[in-house]
PDB file of N, CA and C in Angstrom:
ATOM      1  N   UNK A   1     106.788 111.326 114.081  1.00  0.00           N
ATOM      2  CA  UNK A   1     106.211 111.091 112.771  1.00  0.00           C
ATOM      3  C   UNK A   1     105.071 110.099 112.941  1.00  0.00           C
ATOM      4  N   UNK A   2     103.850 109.688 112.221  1.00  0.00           N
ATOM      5  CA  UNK A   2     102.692 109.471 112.343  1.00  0.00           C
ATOM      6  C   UNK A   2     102.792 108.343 111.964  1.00  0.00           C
ATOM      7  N   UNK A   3     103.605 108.231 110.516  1.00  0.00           N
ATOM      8  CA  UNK A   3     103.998 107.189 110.181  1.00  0.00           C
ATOM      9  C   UNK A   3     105.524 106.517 109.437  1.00  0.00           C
ATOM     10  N   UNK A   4     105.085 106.052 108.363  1.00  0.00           N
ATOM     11  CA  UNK A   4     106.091 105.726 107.733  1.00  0.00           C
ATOM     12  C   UNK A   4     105.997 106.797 106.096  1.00  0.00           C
ATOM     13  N   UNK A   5     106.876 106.613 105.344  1.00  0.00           N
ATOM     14  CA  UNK A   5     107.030 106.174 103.954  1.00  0.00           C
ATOM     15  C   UNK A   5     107.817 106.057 103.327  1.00  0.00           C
ATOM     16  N   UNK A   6     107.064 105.947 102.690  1.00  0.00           N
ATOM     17  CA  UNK A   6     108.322 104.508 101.470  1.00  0.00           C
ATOM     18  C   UNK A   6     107.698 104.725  99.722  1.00  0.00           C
ATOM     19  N   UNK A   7     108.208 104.428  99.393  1.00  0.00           N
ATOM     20  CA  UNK A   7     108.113 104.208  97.112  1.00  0.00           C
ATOM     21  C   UNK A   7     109.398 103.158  97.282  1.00  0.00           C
ATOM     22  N   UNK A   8     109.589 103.322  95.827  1.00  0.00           N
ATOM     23  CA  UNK A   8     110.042 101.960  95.528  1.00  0.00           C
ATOM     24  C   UNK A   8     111.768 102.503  95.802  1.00  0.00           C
ATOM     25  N   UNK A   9     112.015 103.929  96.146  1.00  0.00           N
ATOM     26  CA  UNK A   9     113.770 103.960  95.947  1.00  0.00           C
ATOM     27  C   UNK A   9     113.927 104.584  97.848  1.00  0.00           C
ATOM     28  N   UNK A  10     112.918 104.933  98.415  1.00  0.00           N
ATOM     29  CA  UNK A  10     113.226 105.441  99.574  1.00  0.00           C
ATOM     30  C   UNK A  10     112.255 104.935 100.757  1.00  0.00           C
ATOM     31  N   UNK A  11     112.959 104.770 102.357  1.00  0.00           N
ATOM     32  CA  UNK A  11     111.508 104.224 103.217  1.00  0.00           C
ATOM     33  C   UNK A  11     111.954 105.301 103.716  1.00  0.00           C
ATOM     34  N   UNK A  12     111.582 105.771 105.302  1.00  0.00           N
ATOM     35  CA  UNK A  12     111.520 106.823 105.611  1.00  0.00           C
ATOM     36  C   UNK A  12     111.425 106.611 107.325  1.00  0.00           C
ATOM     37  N   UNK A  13     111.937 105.976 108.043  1.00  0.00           N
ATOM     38  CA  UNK A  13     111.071 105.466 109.658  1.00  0.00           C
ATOM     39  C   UNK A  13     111.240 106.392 110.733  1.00  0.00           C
ATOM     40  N   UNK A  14     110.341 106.274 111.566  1.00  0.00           N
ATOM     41  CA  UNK A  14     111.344 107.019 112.644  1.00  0.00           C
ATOM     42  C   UNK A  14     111.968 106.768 113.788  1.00  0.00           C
ATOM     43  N   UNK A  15     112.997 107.279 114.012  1.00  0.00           N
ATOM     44  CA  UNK A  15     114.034 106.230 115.599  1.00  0.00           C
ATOM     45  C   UNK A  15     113.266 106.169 116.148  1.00  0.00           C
ATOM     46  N   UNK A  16     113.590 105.372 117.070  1.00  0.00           N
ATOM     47  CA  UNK A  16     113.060 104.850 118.430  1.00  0.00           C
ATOM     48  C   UNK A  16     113.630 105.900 119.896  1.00  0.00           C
ATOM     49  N   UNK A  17     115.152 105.718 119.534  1.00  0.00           N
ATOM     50  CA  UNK A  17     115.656 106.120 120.914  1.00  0.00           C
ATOM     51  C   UNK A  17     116.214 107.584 120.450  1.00  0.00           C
ATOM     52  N   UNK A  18     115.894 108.515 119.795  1.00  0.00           N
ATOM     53  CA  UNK A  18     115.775 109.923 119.512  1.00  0.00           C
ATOM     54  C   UNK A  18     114.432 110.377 118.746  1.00  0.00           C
ATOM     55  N   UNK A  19     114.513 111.915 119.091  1.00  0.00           N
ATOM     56  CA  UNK A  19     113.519 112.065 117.524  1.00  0.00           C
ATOM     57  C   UNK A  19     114.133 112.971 116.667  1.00  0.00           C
ATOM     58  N   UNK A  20     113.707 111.850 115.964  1.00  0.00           N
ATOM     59  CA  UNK A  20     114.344 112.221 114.089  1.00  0.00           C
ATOM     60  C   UNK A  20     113.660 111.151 113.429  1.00  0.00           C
ATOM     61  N   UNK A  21     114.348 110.837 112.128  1.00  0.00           N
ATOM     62  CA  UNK A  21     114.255 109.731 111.477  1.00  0.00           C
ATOM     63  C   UNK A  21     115.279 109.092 110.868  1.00  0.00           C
ATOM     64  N   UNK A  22     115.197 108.073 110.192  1.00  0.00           N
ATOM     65  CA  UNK A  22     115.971 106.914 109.707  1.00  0.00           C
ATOM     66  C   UNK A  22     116.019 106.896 108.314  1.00  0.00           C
ATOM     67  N   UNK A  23     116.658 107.035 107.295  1.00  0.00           N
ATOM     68  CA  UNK A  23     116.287 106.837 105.629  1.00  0.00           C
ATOM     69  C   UNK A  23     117.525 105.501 105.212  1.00  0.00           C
ATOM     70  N   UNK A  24     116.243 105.133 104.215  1.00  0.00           N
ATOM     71  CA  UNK A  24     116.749 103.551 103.842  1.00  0.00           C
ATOM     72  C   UNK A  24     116.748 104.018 102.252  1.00  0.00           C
ATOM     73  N   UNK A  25     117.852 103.692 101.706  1.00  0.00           N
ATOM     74  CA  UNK A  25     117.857 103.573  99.993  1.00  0.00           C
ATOM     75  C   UNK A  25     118.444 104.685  99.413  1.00  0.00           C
ATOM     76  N   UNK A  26     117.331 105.678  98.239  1.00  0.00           N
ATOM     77  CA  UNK A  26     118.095 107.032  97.816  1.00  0.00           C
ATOM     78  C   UNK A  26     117.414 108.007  97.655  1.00  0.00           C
ATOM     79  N   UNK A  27     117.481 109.234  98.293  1.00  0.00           N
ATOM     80  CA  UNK A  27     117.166 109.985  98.454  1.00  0.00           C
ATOM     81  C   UNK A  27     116.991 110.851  96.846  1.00  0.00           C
ATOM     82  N   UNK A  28     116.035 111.159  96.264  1.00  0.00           N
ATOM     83  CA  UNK A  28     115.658 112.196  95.289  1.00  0.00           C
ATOM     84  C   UNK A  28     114.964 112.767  95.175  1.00  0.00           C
ATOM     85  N   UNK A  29     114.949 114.190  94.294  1.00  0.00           N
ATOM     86  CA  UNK A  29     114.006 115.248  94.439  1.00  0.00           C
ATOM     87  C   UNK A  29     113.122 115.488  95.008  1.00  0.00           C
ATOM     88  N   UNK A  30     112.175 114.562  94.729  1.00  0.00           N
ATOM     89  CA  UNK A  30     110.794 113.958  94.729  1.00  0.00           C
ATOM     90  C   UNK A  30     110.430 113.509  96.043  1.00  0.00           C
ATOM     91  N   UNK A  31     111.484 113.530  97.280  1.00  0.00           N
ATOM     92  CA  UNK A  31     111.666 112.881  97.846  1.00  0.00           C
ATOM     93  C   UNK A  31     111.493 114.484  98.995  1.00  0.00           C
ATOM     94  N   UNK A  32     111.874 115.305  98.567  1.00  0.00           N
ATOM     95  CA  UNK A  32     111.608 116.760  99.081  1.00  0.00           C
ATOM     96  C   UNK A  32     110.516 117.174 100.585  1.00  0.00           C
ATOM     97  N   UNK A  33     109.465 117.113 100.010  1.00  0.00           N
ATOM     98  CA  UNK A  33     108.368 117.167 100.681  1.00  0.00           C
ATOM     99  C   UNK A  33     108.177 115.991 101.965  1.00  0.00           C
ATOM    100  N   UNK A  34     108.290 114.648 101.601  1.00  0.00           N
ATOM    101  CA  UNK A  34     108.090 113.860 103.042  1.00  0.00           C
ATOM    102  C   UNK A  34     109.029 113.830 103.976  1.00  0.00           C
ATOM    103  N   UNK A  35     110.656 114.380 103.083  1.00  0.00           N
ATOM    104  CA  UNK A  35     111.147 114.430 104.151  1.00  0.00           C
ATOM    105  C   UNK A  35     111.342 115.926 105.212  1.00  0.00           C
ATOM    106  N   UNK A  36     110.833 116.671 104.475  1.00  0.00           N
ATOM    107  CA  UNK A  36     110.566 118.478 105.322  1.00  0.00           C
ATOM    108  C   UNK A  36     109.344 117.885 106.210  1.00  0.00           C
ATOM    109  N   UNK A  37     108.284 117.136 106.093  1.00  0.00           N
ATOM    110  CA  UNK A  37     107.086 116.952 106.796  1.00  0.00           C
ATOM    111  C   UNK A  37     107.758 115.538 108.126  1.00  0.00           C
ATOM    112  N   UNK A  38     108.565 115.166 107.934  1.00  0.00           N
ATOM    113  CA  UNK A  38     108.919 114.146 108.435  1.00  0.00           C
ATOM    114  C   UNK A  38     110.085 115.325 109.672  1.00  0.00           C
ATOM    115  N   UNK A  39     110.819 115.832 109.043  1.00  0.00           N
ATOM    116  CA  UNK A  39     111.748 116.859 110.232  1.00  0.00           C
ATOM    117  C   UNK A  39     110.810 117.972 110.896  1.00  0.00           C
ATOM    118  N   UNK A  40     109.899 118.279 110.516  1.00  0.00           N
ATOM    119  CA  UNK A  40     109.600 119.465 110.698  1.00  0.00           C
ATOM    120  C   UNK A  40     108.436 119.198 111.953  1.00  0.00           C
ATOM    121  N   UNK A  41     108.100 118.024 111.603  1.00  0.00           N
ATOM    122  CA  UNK A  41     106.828 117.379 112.841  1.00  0.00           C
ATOM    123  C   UNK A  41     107.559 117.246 113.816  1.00  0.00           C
ATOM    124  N   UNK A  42     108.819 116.785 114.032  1.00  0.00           N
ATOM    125  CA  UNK A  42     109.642 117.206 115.173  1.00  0.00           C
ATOM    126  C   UNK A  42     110.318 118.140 115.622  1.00  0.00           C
ATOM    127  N   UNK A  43     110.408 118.654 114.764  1.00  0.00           N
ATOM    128  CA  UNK A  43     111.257 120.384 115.033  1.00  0.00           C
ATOM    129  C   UNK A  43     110.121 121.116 116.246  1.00  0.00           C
ATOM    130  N   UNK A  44     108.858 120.595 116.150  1.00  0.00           N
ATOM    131  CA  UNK A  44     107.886 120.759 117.045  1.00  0.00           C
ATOM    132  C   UNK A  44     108.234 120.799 118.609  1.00  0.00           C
ATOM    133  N   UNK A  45     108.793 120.039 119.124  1.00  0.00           N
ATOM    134  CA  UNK A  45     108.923 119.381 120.199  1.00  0.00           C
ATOM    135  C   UNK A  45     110.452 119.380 120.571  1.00  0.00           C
ATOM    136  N   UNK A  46     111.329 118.978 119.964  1.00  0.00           N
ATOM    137  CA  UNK A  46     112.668 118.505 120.715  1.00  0.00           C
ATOM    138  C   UNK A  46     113.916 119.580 119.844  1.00  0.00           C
ATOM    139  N   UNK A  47     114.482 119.606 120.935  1.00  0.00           N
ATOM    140  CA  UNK A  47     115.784 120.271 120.461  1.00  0.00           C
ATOM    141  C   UNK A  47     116.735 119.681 119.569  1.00  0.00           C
ATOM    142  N   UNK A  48     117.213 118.458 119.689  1.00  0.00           N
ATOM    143  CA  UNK A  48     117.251 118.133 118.887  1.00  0.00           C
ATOM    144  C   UNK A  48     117.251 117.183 117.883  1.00  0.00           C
ATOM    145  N   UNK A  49     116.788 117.275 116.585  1.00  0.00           N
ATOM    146  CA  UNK A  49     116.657 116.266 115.322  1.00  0.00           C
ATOM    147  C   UNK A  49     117.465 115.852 115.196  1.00  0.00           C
ATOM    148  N   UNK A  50     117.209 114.246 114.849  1.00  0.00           N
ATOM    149  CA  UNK A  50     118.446 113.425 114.172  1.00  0.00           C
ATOM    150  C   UNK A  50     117.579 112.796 112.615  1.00  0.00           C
ATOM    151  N   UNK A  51     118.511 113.049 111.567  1.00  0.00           N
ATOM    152  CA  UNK A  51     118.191 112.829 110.408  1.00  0.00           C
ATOM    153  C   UNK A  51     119.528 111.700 110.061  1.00  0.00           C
ATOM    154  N   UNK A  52     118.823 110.766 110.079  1.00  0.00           N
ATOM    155  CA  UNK A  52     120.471 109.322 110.071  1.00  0.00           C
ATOM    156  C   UNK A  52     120.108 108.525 108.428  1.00  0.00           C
ATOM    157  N   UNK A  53     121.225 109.002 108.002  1.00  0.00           N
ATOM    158  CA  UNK A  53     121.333 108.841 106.712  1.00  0.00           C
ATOM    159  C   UNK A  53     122.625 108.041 106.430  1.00  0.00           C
ATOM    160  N   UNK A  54     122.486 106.846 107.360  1.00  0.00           N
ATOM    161  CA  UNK A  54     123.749 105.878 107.566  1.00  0.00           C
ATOM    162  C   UNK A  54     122.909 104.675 106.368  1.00  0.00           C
ATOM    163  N   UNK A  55     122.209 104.682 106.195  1.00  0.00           N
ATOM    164  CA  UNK A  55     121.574 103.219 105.295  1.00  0.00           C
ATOM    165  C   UNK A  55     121.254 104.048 103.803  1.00  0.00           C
ATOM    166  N   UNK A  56     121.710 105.329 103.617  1.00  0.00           N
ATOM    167  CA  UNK A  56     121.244 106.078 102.064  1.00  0.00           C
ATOM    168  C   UNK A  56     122.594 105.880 101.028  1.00  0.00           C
ATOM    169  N   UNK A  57     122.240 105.408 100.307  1.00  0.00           N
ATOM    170  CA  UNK A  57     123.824 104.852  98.914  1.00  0.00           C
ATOM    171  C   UNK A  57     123.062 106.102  98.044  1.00  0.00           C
ATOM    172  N   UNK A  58     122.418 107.012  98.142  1.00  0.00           N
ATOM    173  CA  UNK A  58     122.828 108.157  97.086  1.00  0.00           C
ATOM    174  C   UNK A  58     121.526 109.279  97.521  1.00  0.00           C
ATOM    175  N   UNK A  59     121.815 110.734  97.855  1.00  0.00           N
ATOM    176  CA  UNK A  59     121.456 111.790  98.099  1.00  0.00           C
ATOM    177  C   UNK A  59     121.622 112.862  97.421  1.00  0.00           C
ATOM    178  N   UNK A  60     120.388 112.954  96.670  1.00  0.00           N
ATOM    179  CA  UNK A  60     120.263 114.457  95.324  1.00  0.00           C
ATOM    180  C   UNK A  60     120.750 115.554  96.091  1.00  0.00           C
ATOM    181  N   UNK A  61     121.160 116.456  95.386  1.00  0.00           N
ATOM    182  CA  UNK A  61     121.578 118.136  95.960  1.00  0.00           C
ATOM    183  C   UNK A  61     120.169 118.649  96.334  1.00  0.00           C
ATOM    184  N   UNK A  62     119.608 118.499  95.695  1.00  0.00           N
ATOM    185  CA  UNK A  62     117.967 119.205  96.270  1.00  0.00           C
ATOM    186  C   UNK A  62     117.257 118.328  97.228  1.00  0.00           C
ATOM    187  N   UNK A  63     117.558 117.126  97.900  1.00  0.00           N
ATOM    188  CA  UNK A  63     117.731 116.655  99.284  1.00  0.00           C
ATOM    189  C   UNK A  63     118.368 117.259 100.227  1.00  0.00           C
ATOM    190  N   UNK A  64     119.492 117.490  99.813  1.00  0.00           N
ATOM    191  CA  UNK A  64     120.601 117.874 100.727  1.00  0.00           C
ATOM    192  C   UNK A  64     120.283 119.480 101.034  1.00  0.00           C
ATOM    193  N   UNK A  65     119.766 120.270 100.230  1.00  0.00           N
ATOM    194  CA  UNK A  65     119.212 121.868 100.229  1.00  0.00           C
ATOM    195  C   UNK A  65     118.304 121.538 101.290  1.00  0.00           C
ATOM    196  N   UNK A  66     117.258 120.886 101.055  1.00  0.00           N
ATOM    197  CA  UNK A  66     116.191 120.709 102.008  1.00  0.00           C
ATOM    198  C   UNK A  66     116.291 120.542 103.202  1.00  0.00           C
ATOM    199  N   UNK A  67     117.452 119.391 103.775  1.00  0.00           N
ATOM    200  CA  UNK A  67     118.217 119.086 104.478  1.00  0.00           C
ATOM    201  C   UNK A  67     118.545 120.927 105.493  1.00  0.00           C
ATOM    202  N   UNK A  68     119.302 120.769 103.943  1.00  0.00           N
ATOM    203  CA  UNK A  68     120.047 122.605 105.117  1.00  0.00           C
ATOM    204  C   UNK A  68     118.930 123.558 105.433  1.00  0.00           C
ATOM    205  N   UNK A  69     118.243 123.523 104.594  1.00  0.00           N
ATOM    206  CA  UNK A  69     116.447 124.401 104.589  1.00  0.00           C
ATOM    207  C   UNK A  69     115.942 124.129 106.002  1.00  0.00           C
ATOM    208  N   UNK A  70     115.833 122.588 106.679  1.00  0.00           N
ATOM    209  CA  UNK A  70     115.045 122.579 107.401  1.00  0.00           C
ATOM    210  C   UNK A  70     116.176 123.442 108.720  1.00  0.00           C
ATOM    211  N   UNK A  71     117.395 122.914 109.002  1.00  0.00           N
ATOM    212  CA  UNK A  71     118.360 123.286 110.155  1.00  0.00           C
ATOM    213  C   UNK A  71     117.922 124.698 110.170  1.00  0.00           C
ATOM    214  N   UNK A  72     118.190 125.690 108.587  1.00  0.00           N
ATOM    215  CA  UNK A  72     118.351 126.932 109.155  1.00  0.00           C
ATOM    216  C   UNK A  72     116.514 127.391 109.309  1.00  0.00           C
ATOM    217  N   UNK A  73     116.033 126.854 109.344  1.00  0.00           N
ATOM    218  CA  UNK A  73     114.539 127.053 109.863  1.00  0.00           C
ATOM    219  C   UNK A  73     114.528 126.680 111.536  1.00  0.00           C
ATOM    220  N   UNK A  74     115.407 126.121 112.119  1.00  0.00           N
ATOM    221  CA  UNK A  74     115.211 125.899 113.570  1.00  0.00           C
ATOM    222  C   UNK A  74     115.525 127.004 114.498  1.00  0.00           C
ATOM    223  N   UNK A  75     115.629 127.711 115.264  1.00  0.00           N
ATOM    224  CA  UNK A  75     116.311 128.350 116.064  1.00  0.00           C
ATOM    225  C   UNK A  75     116.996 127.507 117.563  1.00  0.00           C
ATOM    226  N   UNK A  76     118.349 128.392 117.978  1.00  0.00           N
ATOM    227  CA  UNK A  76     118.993 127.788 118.768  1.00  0.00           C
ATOM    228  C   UNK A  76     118.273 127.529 120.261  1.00  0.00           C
ATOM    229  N   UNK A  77     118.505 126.753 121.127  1.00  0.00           N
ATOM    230  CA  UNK A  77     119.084 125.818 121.074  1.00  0.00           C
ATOM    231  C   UNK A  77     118.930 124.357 120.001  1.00  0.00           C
ATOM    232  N   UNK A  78     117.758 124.481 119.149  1.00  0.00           N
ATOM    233  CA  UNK A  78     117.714 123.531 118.347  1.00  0.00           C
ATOM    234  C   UNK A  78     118.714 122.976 117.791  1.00  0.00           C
ATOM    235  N   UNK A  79     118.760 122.145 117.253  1.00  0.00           N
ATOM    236  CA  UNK A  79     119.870 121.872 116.007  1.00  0.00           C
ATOM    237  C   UNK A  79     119.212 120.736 115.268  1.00  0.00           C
ATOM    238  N   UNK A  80     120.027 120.340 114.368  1.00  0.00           N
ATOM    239  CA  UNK A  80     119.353 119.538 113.325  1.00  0.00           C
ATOM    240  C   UNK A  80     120.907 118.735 113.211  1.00  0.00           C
ATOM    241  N   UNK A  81     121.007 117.014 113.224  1.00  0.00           N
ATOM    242  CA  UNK A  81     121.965 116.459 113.351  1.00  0.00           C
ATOM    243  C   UNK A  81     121.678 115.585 112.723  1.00  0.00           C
ATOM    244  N   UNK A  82     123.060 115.537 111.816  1.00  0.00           N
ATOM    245  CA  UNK A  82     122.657 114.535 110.448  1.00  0.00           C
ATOM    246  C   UNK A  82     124.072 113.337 110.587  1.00  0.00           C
ATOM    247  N   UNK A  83     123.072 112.358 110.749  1.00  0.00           N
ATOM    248  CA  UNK A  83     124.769 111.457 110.726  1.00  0.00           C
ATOM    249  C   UNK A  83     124.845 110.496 109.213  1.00  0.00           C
ATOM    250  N   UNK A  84     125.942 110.534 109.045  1.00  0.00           N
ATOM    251  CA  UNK A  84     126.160 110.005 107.233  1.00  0.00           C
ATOM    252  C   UNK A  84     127.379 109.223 107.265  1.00  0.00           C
ATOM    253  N   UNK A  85     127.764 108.284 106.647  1.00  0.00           N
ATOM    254  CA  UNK A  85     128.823 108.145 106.004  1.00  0.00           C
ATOM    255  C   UNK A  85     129.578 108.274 105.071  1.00  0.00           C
ATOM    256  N   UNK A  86     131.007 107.947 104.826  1.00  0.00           N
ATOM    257  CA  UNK A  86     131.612 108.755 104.052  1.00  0.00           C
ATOM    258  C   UNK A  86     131.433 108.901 102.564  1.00  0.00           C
ATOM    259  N   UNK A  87     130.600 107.554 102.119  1.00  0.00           N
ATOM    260  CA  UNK A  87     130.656 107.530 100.493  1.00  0.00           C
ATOM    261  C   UNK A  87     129.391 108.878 100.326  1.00  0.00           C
ATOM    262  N   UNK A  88     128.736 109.504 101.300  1.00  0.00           N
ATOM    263  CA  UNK A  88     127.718 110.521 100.770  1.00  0.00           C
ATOM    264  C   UNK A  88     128.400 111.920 100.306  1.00  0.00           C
ATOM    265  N   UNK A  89     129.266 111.925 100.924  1.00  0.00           N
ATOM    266  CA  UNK A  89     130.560 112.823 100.913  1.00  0.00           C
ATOM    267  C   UNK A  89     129.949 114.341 101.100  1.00  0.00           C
ATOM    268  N   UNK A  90     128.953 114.188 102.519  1.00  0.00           N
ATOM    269  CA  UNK A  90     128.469 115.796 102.947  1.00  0.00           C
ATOM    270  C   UNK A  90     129.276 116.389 103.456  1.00  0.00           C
ATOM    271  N   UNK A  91     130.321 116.496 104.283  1.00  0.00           N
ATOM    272  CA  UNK A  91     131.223 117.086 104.470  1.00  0.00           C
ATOM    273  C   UNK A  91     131.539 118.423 103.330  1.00  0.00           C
ATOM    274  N   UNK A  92     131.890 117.405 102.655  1.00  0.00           N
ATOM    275  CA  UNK A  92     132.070 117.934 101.557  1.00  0.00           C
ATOM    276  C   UNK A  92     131.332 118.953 100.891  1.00  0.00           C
ATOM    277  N   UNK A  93     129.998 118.061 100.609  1.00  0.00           N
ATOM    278  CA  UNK A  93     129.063 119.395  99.992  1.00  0.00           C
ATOM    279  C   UNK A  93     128.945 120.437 100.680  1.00  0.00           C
ATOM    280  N   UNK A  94     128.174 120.251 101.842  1.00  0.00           N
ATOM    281  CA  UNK A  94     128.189 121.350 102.787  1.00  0.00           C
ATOM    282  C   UNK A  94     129.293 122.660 102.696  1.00  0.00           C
ATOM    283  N   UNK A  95     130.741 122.106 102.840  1.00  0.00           N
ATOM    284  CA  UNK A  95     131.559 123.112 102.595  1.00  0.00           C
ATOM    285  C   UNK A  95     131.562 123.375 101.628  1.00  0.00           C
ATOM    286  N   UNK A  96     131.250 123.172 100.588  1.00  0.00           N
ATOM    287  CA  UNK A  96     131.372 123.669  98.701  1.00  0.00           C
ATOM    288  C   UNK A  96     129.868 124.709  99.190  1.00  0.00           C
ATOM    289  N   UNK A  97     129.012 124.167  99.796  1.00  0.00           N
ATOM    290  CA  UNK A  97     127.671 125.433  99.210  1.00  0.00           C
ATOM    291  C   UNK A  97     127.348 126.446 100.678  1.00  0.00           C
ATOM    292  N   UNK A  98     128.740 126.759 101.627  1.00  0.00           N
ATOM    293  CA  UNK A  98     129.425 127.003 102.460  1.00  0.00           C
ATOM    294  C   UNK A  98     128.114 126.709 103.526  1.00  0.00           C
ATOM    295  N   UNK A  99     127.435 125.890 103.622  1.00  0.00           N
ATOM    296  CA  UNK A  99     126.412 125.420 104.593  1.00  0.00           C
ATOM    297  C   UNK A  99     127.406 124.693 105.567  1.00  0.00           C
ATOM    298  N   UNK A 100     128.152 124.480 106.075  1.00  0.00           N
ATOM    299  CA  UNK A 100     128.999 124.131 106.947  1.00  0.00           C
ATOM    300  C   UNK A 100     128.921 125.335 108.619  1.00  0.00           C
ATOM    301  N   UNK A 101     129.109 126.140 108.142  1.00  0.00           N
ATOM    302  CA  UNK A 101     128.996 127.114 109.165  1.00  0.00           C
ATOM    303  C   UNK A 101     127.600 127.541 110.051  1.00  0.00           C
ATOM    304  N   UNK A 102     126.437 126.319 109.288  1.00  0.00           N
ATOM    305  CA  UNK A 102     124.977 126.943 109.915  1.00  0.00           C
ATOM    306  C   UNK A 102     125.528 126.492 111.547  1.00  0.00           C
ATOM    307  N   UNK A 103     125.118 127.009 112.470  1.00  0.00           N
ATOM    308  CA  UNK A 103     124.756 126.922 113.580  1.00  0.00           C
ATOM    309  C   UNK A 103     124.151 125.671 113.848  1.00  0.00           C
ATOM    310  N   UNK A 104     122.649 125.668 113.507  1.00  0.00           N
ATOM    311  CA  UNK A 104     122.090 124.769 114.168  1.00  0.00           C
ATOM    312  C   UNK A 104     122.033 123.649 113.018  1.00  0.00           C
ATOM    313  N   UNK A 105     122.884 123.209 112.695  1.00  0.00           N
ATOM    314  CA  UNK A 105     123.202 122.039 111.567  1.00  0.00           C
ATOM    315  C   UNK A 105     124.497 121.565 112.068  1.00  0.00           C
ATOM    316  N   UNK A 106     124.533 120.126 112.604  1.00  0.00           N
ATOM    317  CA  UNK A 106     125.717 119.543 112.581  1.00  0.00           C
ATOM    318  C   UNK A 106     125.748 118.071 111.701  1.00  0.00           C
ATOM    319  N   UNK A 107     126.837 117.899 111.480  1.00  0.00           N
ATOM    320  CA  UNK A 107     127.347 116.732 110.697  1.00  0.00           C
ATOM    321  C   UNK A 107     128.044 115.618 111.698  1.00  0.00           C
ATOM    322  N   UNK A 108     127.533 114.717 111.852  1.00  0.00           N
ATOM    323  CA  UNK A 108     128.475 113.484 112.904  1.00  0.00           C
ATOM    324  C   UNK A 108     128.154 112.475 111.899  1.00  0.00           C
ATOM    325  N   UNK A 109     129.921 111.889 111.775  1.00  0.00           N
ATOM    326  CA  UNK A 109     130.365 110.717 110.880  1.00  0.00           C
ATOM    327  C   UNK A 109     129.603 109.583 111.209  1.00  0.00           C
ATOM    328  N   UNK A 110     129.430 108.716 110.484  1.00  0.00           N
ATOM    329  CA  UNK A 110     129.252 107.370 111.636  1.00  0.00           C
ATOM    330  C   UNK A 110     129.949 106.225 110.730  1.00  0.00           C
TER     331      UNK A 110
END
């Protein structure tokens, strides 16, 4: 990623020791677009993305679509690896909008 961003409810960085990125705060709608341009600049290059959503206290469903949007846009060996904790409760969603089963989408707790 080129750079950063940020507004006043979300920053956006990117790791250091993978490529992916880092999200700080809460993820909404609006929030759509930098983060598809933010996965997708790496979907370029590495197999695989880490999207670490260990510092996010609240994630819209149309985040979380986008989220699954970008994985099933990768092909294998890619994957797209999202680590969360439990109050986001993706597990969960995922299996309710049966996105659990994508392939190149995994879920690791942290």
């Amino acid at each position: 990623m080129r750079g950063y961003f940020v507004d006043e409810l979300l920053l956006i960085t990117p790791l250091h020791h993978a490529a992916g990125v880092r999200l700080f705060g809460e993820v909404v709608g609006a929030h759509k677009a930098p983060l598809a341009v933010a996965v997708t600049e790496y979907s370029r290059a590495a197999d695989e993305i880490t999207v670490d959503l260990t510092q996010v206290q609240y994630l819209a469903n149309s985040a979380l679509e986008t989220i699954v949007a970008l994985a099933r846009s990768l092909n294998p060996p890619q994957r797209l690896r999202v680590l969360a904790g439990p109050e986001l409760r993706i597990k969960e969603r995922l299996a309710a909008g049966e996105w659990d089963r994508i392939e190149t989408l995994q879920l690791q707790a942290a």
